[in-house]
N, C-alpha and C. Protein backbone atom coordinates (compact mmCIF):
# COMPACT_ATOMS: atom_id res chain seq x y z
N UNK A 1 -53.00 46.93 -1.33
CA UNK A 1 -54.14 47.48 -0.65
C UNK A 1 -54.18 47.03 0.79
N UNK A 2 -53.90 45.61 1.40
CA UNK A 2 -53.88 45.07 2.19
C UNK A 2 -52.87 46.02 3.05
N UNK A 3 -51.52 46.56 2.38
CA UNK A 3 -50.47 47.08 3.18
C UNK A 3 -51.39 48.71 3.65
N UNK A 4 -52.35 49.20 2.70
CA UNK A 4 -52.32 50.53 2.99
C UNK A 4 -53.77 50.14 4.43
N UNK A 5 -54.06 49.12 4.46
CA UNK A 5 -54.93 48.83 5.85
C UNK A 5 -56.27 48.95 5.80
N UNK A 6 -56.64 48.84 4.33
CA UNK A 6 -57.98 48.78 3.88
C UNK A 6 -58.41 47.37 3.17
N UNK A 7 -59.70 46.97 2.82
CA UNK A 7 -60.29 45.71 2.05
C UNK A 7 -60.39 46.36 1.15
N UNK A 8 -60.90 44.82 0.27
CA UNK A 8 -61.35 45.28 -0.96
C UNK A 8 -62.16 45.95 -1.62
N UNK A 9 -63.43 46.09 -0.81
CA UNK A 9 -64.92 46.67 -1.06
C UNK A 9 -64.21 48.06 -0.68
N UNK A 10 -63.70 48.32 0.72
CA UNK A 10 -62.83 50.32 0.68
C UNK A 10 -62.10 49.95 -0.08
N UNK A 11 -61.36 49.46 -0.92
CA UNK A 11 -60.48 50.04 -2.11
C UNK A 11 -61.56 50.30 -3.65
N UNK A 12 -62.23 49.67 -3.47
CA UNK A 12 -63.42 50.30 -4.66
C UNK A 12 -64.01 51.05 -4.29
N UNK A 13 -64.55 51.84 -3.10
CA UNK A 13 -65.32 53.12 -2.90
C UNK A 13 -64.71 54.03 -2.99
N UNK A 14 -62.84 53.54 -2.41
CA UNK A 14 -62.09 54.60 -2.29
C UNK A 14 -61.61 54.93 -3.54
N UNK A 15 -61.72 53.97 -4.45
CA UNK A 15 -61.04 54.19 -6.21
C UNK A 15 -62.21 55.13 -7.07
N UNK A 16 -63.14 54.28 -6.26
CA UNK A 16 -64.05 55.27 -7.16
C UNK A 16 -64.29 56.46 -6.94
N UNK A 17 -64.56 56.95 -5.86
CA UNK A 17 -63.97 58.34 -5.26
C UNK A 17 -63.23 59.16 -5.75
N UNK A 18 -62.07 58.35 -5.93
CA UNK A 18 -60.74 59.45 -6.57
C UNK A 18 -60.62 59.26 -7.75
N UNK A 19 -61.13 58.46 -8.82
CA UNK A 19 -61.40 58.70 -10.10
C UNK A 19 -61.96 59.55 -10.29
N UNK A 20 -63.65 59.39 -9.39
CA UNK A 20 -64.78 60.62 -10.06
C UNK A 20 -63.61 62.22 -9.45
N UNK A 21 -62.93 62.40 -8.48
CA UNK A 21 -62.31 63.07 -7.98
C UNK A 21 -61.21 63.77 -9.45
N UNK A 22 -60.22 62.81 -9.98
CA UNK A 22 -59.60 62.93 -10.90
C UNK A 22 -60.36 63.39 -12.52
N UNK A 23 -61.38 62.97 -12.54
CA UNK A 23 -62.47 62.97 -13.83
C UNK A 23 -63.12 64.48 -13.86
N UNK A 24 -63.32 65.12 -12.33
CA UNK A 24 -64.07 66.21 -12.50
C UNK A 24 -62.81 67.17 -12.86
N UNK A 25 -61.57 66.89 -12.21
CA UNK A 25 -59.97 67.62 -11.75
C UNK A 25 -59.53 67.65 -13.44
N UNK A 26 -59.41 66.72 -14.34
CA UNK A 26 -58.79 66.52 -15.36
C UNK A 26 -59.85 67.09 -16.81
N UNK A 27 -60.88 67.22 -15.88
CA UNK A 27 -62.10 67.51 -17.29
C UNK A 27 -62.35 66.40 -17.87
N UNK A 28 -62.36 65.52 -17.81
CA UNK A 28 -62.74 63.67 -18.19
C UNK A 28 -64.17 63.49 -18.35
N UNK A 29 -64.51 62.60 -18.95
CA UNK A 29 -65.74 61.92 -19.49
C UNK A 29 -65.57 60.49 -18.95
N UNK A 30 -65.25 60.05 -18.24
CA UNK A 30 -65.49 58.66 -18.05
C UNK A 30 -66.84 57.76 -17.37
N UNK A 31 -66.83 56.50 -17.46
CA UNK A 31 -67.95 56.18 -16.78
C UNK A 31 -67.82 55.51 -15.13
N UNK A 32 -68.70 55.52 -14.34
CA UNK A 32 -68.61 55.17 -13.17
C UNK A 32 -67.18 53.90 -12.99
N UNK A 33 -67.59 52.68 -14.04
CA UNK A 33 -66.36 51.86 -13.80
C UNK A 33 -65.44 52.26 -13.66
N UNK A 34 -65.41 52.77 -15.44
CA UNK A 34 -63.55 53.66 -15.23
C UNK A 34 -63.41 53.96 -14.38
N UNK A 35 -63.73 55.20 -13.61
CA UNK A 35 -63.91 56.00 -12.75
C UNK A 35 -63.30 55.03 -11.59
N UNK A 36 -63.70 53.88 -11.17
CA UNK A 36 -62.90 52.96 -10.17
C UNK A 36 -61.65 52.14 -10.40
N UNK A 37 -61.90 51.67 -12.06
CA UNK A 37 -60.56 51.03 -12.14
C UNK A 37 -59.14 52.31 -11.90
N UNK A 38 -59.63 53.50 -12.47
CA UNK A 38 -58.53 54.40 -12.44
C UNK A 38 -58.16 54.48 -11.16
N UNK A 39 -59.22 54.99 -10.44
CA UNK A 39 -58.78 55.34 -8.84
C UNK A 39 -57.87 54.02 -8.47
N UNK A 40 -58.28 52.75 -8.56
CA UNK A 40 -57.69 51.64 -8.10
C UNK A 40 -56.19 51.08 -8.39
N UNK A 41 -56.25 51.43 -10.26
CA UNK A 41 -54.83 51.87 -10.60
C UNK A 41 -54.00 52.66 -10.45
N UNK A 42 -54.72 53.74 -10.35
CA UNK A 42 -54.09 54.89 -9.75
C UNK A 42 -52.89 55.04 -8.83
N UNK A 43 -54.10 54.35 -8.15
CA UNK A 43 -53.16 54.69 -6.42
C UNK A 43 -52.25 53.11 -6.66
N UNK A 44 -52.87 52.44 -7.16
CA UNK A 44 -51.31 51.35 -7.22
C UNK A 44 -49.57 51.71 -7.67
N UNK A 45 -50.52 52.45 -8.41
CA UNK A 45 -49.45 52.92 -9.46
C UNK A 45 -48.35 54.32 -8.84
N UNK A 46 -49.44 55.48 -8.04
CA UNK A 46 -48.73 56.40 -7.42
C UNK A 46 -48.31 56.26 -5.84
N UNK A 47 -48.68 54.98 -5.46
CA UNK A 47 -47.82 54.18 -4.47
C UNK A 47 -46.30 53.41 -5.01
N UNK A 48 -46.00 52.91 -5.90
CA UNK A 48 -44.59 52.52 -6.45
C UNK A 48 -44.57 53.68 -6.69
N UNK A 49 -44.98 55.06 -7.83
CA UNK A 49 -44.06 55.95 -8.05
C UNK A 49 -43.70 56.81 -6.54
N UNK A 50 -44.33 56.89 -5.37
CA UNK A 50 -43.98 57.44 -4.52
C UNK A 50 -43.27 56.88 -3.60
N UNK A 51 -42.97 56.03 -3.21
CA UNK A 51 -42.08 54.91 -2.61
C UNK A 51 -40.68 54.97 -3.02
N UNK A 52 -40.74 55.31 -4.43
CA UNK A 52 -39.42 55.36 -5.15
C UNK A 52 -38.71 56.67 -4.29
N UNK A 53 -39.31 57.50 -4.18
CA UNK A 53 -38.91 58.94 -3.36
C UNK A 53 -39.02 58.46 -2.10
N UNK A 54 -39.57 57.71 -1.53
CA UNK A 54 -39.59 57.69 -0.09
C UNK A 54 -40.76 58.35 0.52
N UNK A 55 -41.83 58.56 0.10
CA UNK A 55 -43.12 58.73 0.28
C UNK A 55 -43.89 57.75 0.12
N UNK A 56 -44.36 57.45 1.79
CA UNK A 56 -45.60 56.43 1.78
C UNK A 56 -46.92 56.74 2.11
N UNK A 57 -48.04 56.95 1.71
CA UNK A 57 -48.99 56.95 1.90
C UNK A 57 -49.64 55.72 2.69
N UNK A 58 -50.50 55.78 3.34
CA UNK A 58 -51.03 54.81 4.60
C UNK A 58 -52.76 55.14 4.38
N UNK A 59 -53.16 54.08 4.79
CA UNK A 59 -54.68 54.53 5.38
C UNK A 59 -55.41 54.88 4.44
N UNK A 60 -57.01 55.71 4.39
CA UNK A 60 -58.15 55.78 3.76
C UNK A 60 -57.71 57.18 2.98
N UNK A 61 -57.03 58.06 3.59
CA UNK A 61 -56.70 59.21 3.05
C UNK A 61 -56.04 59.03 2.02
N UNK A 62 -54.60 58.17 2.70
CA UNK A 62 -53.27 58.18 1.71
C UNK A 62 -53.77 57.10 0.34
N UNK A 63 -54.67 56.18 0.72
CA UNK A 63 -55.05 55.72 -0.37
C UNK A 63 -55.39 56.18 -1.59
N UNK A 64 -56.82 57.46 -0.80
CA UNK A 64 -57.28 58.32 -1.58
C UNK A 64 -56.52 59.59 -2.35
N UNK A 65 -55.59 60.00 -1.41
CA UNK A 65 -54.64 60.91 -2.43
C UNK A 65 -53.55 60.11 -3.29
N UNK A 66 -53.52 58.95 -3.40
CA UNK A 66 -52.22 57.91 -4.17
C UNK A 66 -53.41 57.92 -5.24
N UNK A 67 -54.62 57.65 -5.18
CA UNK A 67 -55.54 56.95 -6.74
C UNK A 67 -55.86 58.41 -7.08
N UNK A 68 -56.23 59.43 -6.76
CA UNK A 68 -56.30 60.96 -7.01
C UNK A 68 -54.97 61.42 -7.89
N UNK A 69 -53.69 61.14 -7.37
CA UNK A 69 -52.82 61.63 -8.02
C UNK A 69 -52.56 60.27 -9.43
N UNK A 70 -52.32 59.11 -9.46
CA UNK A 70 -52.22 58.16 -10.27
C UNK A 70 -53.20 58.40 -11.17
N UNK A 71 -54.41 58.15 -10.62
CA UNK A 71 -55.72 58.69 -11.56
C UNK A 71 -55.59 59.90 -12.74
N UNK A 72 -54.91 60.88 -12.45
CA UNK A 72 -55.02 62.11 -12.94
C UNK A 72 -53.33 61.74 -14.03
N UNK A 73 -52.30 60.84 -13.63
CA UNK A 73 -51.71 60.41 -14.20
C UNK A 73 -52.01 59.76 -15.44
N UNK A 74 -53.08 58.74 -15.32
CA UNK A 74 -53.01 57.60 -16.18
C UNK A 74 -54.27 58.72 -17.12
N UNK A 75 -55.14 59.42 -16.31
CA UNK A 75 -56.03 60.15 -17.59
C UNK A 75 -54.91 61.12 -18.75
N UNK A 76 -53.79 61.53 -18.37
CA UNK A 76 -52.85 62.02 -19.00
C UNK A 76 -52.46 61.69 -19.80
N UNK A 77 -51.77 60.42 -19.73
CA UNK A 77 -50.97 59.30 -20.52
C UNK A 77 -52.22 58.90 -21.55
N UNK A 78 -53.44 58.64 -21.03
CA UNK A 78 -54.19 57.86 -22.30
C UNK A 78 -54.61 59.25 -22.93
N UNK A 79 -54.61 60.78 -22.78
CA UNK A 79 -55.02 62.32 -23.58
C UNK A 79 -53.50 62.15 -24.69
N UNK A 80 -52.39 61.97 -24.08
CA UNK A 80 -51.34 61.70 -24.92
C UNK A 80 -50.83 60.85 -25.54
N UNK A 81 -51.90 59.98 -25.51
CA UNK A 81 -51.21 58.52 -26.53
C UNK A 81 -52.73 58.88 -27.96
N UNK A 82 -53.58 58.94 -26.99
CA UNK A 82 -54.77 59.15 -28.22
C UNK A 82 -54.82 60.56 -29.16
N UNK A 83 -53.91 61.57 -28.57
CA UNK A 83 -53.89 62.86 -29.44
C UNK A 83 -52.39 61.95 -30.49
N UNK A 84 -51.74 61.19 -30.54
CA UNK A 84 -50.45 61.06 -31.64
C UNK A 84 -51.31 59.95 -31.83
N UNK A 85 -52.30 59.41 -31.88
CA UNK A 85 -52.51 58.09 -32.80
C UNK A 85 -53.69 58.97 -33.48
């Protein structure tokens, strides 16, 4: 978070943002928390997967489209682990 040039308090407005962002996008039920841990994981998460390609996201935006796209990732992964269990 430090690298993308934001604190901690903007990485939770900005997570939460792109969760509720991902939650309305994915059709999700989650609650406000979720809603931030995702964004927060999110974009952690679609910062290594985009890096791997050579796509870096920077700044308040790139933050916000890294936890938007991760977000909408990880709501995926937990629709497909909970439909086979």
């Amino acid at each position: 978070m430090e690298s993308a040039g934001i604190g901690w308090i903007a990485a939770i407005i900005i997570g939460g943002i792109a969760g509720w962002l991902a939650e309305m996008f994915m059709k999700s039920n989650m609650g406000v928390i979720m809603n931030i841990i995702l964004g927060i994981v999110g974009a952690i998460i679609a910062n290594a997967i985009l890096s791997l390609v050579g796509v870096v996201l920077t700044g308040w935006l790139g933050y916000l489209i890294a936890g938007f796209i991760g977000a909408c990732i990880l709501i995926a992964v937990a629709r497909m682990f909970r439909r086979t269990a």
